[in-house]
C-alpha atoms as a PDB file:
ATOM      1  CA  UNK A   1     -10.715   5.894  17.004  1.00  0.00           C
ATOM      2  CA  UNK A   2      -8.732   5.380  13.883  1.00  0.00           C
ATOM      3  CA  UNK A   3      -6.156   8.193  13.322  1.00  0.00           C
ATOM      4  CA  UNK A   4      -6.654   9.341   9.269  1.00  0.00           C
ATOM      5  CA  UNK A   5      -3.544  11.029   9.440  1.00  0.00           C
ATOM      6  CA  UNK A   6      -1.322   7.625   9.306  1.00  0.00           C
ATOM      7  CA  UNK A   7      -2.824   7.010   5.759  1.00  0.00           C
ATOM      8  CA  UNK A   8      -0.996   8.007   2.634  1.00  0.00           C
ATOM      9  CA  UNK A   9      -0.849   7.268  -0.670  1.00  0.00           C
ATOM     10  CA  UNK A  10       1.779   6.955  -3.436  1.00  0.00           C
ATOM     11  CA  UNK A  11       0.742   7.548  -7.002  1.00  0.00           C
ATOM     12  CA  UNK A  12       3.373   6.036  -9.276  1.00  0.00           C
ATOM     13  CA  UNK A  13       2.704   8.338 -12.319  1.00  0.00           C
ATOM     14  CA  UNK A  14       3.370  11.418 -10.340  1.00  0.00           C
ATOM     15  CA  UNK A  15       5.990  10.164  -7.793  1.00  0.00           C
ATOM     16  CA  UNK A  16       3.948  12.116  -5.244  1.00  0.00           C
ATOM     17  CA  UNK A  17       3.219  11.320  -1.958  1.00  0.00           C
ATOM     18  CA  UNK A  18       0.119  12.391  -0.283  1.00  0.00           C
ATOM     19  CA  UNK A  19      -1.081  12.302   3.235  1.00  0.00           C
ATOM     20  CA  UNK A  20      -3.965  14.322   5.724  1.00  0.00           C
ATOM     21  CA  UNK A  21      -2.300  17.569   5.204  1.00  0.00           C
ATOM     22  CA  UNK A  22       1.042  17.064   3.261  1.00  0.00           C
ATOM     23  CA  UNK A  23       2.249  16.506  -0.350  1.00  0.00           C
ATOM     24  CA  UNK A  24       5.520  14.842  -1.091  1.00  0.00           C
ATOM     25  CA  UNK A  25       6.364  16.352  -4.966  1.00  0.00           C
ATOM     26  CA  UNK A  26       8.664  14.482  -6.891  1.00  0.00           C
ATOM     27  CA  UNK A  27      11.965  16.826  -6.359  1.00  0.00           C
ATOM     28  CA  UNK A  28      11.227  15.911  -2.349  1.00  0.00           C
ATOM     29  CA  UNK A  29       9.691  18.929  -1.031  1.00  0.00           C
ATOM     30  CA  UNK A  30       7.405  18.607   1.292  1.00  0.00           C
ATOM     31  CA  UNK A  31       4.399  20.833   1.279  1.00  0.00           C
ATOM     32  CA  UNK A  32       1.977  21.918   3.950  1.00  0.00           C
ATOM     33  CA  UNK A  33      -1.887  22.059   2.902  1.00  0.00           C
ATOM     34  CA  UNK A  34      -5.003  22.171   3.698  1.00  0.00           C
ATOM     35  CA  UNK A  35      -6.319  19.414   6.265  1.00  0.00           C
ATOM     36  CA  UNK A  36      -8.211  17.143   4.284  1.00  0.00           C
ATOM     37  CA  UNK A  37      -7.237  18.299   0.824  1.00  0.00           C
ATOM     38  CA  UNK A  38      -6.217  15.481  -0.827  1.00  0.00           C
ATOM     39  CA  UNK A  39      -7.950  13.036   1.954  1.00  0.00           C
ATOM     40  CA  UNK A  40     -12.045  12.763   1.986  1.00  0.00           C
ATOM     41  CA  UNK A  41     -13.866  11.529   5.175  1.00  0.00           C
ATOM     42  CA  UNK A  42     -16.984  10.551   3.559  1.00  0.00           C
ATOM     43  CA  UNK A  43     -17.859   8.618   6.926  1.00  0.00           C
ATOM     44  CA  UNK A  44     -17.248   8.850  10.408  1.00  0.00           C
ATOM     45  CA  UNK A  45     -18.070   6.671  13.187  1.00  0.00           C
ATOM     46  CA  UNK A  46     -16.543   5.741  16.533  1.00  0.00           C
ATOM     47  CA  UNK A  47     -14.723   2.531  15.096  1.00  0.00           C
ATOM     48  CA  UNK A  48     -15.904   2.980  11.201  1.00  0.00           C
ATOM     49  CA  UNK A  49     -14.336   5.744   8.647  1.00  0.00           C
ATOM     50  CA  UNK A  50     -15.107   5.803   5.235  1.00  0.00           C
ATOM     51  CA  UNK A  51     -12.498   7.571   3.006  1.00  0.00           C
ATOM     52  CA  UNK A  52     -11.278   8.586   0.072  1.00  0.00           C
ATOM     53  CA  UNK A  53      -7.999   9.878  -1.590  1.00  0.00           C
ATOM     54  CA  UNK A  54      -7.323  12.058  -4.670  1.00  0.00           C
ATOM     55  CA  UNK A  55      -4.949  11.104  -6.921  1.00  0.00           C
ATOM     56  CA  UNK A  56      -4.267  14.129  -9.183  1.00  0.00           C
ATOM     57  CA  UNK A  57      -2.282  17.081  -7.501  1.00  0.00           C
ATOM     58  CA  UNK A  58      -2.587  21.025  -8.189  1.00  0.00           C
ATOM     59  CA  UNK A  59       1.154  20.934  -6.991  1.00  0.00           C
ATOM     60  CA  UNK A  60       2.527  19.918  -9.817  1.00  0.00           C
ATOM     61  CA  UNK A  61       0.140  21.509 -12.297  1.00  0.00           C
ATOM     62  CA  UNK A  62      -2.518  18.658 -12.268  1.00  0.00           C
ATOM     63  CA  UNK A  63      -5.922  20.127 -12.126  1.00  0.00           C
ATOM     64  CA  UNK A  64      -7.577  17.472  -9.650  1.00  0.00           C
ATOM     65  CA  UNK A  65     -11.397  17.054  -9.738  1.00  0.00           C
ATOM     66  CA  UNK A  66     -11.836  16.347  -5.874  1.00  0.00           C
ATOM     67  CA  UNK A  67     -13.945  13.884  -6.125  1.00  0.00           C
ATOM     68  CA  UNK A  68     -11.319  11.594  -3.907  1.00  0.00           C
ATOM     69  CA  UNK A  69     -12.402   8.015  -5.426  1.00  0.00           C
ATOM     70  CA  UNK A  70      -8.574   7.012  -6.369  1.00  0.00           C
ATOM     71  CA  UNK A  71      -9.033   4.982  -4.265  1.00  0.00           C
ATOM     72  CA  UNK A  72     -12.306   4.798  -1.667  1.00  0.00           C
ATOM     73  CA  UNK A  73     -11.791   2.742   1.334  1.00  0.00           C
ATOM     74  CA  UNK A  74     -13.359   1.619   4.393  1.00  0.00           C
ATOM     75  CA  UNK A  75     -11.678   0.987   7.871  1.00  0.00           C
ATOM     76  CA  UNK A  76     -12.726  -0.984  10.848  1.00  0.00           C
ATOM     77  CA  UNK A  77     -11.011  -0.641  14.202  1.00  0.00           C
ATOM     78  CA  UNK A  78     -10.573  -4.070  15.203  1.00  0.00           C
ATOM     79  CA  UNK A  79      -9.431  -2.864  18.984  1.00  0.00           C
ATOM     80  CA  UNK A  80      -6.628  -3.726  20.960  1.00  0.00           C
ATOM     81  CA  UNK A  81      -4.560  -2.094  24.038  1.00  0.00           C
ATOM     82  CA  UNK A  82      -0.915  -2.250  22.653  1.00  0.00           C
ATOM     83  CA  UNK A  83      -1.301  -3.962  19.383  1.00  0.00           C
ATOM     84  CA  UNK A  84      -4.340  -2.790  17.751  1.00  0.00           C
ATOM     85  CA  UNK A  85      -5.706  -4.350  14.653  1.00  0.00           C
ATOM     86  CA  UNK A  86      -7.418  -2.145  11.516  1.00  0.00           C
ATOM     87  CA  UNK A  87      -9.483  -4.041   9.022  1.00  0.00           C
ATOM     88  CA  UNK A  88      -9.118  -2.274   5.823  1.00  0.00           C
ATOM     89  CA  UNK A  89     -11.075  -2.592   3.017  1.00  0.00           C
ATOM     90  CA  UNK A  90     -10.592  -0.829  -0.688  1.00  0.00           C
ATOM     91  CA  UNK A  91     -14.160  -0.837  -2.645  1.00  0.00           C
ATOM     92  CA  UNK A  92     -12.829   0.976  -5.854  1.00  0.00           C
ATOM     93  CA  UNK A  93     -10.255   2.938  -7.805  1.00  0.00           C
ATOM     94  CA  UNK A  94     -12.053   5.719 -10.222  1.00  0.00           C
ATOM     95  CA  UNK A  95      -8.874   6.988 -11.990  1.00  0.00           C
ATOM     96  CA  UNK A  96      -6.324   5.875 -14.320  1.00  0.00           C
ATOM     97  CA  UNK A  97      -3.219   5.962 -12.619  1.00  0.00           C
ATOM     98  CA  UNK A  98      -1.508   3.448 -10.727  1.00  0.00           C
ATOM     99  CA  UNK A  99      -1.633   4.220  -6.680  1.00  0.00           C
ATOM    100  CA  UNK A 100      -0.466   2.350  -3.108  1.00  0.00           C
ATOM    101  CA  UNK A 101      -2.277   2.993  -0.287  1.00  0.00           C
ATOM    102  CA  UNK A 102      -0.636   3.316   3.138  1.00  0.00           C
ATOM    103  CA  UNK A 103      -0.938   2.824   6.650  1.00  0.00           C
ATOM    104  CA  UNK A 104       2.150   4.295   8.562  1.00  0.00           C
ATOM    105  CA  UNK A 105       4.868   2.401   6.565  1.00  0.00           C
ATOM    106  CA  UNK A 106       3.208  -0.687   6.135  1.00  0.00           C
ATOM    107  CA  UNK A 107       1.307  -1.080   2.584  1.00  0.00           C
ATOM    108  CA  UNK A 108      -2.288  -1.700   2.675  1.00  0.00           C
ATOM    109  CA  UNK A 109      -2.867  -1.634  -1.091  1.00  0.00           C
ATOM    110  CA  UNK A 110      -1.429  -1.885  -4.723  1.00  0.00           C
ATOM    111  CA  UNK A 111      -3.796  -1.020  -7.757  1.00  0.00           C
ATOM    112  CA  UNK A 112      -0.848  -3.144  -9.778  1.00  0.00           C
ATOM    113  CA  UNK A 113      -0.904  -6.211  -7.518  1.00  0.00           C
ATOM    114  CA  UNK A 114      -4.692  -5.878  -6.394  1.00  0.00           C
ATOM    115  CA  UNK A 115      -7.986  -5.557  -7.715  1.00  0.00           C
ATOM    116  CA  UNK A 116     -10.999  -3.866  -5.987  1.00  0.00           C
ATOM    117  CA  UNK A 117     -12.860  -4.907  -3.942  1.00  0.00           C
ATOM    118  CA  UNK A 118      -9.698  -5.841  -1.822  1.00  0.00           C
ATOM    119  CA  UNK A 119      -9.466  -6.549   1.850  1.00  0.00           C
ATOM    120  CA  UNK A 120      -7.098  -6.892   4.372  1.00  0.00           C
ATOM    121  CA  UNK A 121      -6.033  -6.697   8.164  1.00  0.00           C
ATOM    122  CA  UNK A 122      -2.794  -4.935   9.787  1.00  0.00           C
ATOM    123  CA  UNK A 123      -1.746  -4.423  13.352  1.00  0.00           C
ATOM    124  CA  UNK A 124       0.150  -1.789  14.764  1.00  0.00           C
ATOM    125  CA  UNK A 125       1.769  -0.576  17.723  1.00  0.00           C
ATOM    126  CA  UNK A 126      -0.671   2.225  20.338  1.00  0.00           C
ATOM    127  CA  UNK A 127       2.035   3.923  20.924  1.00  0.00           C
ATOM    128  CA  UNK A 128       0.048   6.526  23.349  1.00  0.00           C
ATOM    129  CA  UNK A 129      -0.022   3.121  25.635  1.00  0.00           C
ATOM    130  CA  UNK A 130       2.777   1.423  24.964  1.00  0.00           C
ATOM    131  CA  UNK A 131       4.704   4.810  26.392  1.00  0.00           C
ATOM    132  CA  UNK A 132       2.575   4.950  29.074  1.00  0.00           C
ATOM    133  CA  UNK A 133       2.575   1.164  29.932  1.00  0.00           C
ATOM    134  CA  UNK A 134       6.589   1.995  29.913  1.00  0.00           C
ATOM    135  CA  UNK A 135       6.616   5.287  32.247  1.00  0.00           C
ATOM    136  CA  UNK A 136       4.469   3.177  34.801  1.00  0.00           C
ATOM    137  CA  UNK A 137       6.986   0.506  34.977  1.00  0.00           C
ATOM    138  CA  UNK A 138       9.553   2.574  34.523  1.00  0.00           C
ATOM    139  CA  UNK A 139       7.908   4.394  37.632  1.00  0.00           C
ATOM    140  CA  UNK A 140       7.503   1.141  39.252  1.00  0.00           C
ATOM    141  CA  UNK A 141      11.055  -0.125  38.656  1.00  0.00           C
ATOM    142  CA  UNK A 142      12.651   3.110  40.288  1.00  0.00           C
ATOM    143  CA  UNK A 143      10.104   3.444  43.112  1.00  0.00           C
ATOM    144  CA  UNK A 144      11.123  -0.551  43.752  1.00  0.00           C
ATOM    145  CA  UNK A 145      14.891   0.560  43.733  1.00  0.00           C
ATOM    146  CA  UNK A 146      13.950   3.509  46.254  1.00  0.00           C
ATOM    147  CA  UNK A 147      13.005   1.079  48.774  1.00  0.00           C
ATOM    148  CA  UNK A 148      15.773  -1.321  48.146  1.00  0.00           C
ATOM    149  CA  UNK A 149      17.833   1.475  49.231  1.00  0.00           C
ATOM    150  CA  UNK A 150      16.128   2.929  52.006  1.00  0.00           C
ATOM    151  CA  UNK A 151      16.141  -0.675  53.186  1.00  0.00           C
ATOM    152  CA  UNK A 152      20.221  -0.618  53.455  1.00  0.00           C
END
């Protein structure tokens, strides 16, 4: 399942920061709202999400029409255990300011460097099972060492 709340996007005009349910304003601040505000799931499906972002914000006095086409985007979860792989895929940009689209850290998407339709893979790290994978080594390491010094 592909975790919406790792996208955000950065609209240059603004110098805002958006994300699942959190603005970035300008000054820095950081602002709580509501889940989904500024984020769209038009789609949802086990390994498919269709979404889309707004790119005006009522935070700074923008009066944003919601109709969260700046940009619209489909995802594909490519699968993976530890390094997972997302195939992204922007289908258009209905405003007229200049946005990035993120995943994590890692840039998916620049309306000044790329067009629409625009397409691309990323990996990341699960880190759910990459801890997990640790603790049970981890576990295995020290129950190893136990018996080392039992055995003495």
């Amino acid at each position: 399942m592909v975790d919406v709340t790792r996208f955000k996007l950065y609209v240059y005009n603004t110098k805002v920061w958006k994300g699942w349910d959190w603005v970035k304003l300008p000054d820095g601040r950081v602002l709580k709202v509501r889940e989904g505000k500024y984020l769209k799931i038009y789609k949802k499906a086990p390994k498919y999400l269709l979404l889309g972002f707004e790119d005006l914000t009522e935070e700074i006095g923008q009066r944003p029409d919601y109709d969260c086409d700046e940009p619209v985007f489909e995802v594909r979860d490519l699968g993976g255990f530890l390094f997972k792989k997302l195939k992204v895929r922007v289908l258009r940009f209905g405003g007229g300011y200049q946005a990035a689209l993120y995943y994590d850290n890692k840039l998916i998407w620049d309306r000044k460097k790329h067009g629409t339709p625009w397409e691309t893979e990323i990996e990341y790290v699960d880190w759910i099972h990459a801890t997990l994978l640790g603790l049970s080594v981890g576990a295995a390491i020290a129950g190893i060492g136990f018996l080392v010094q039992r055995m003495k």
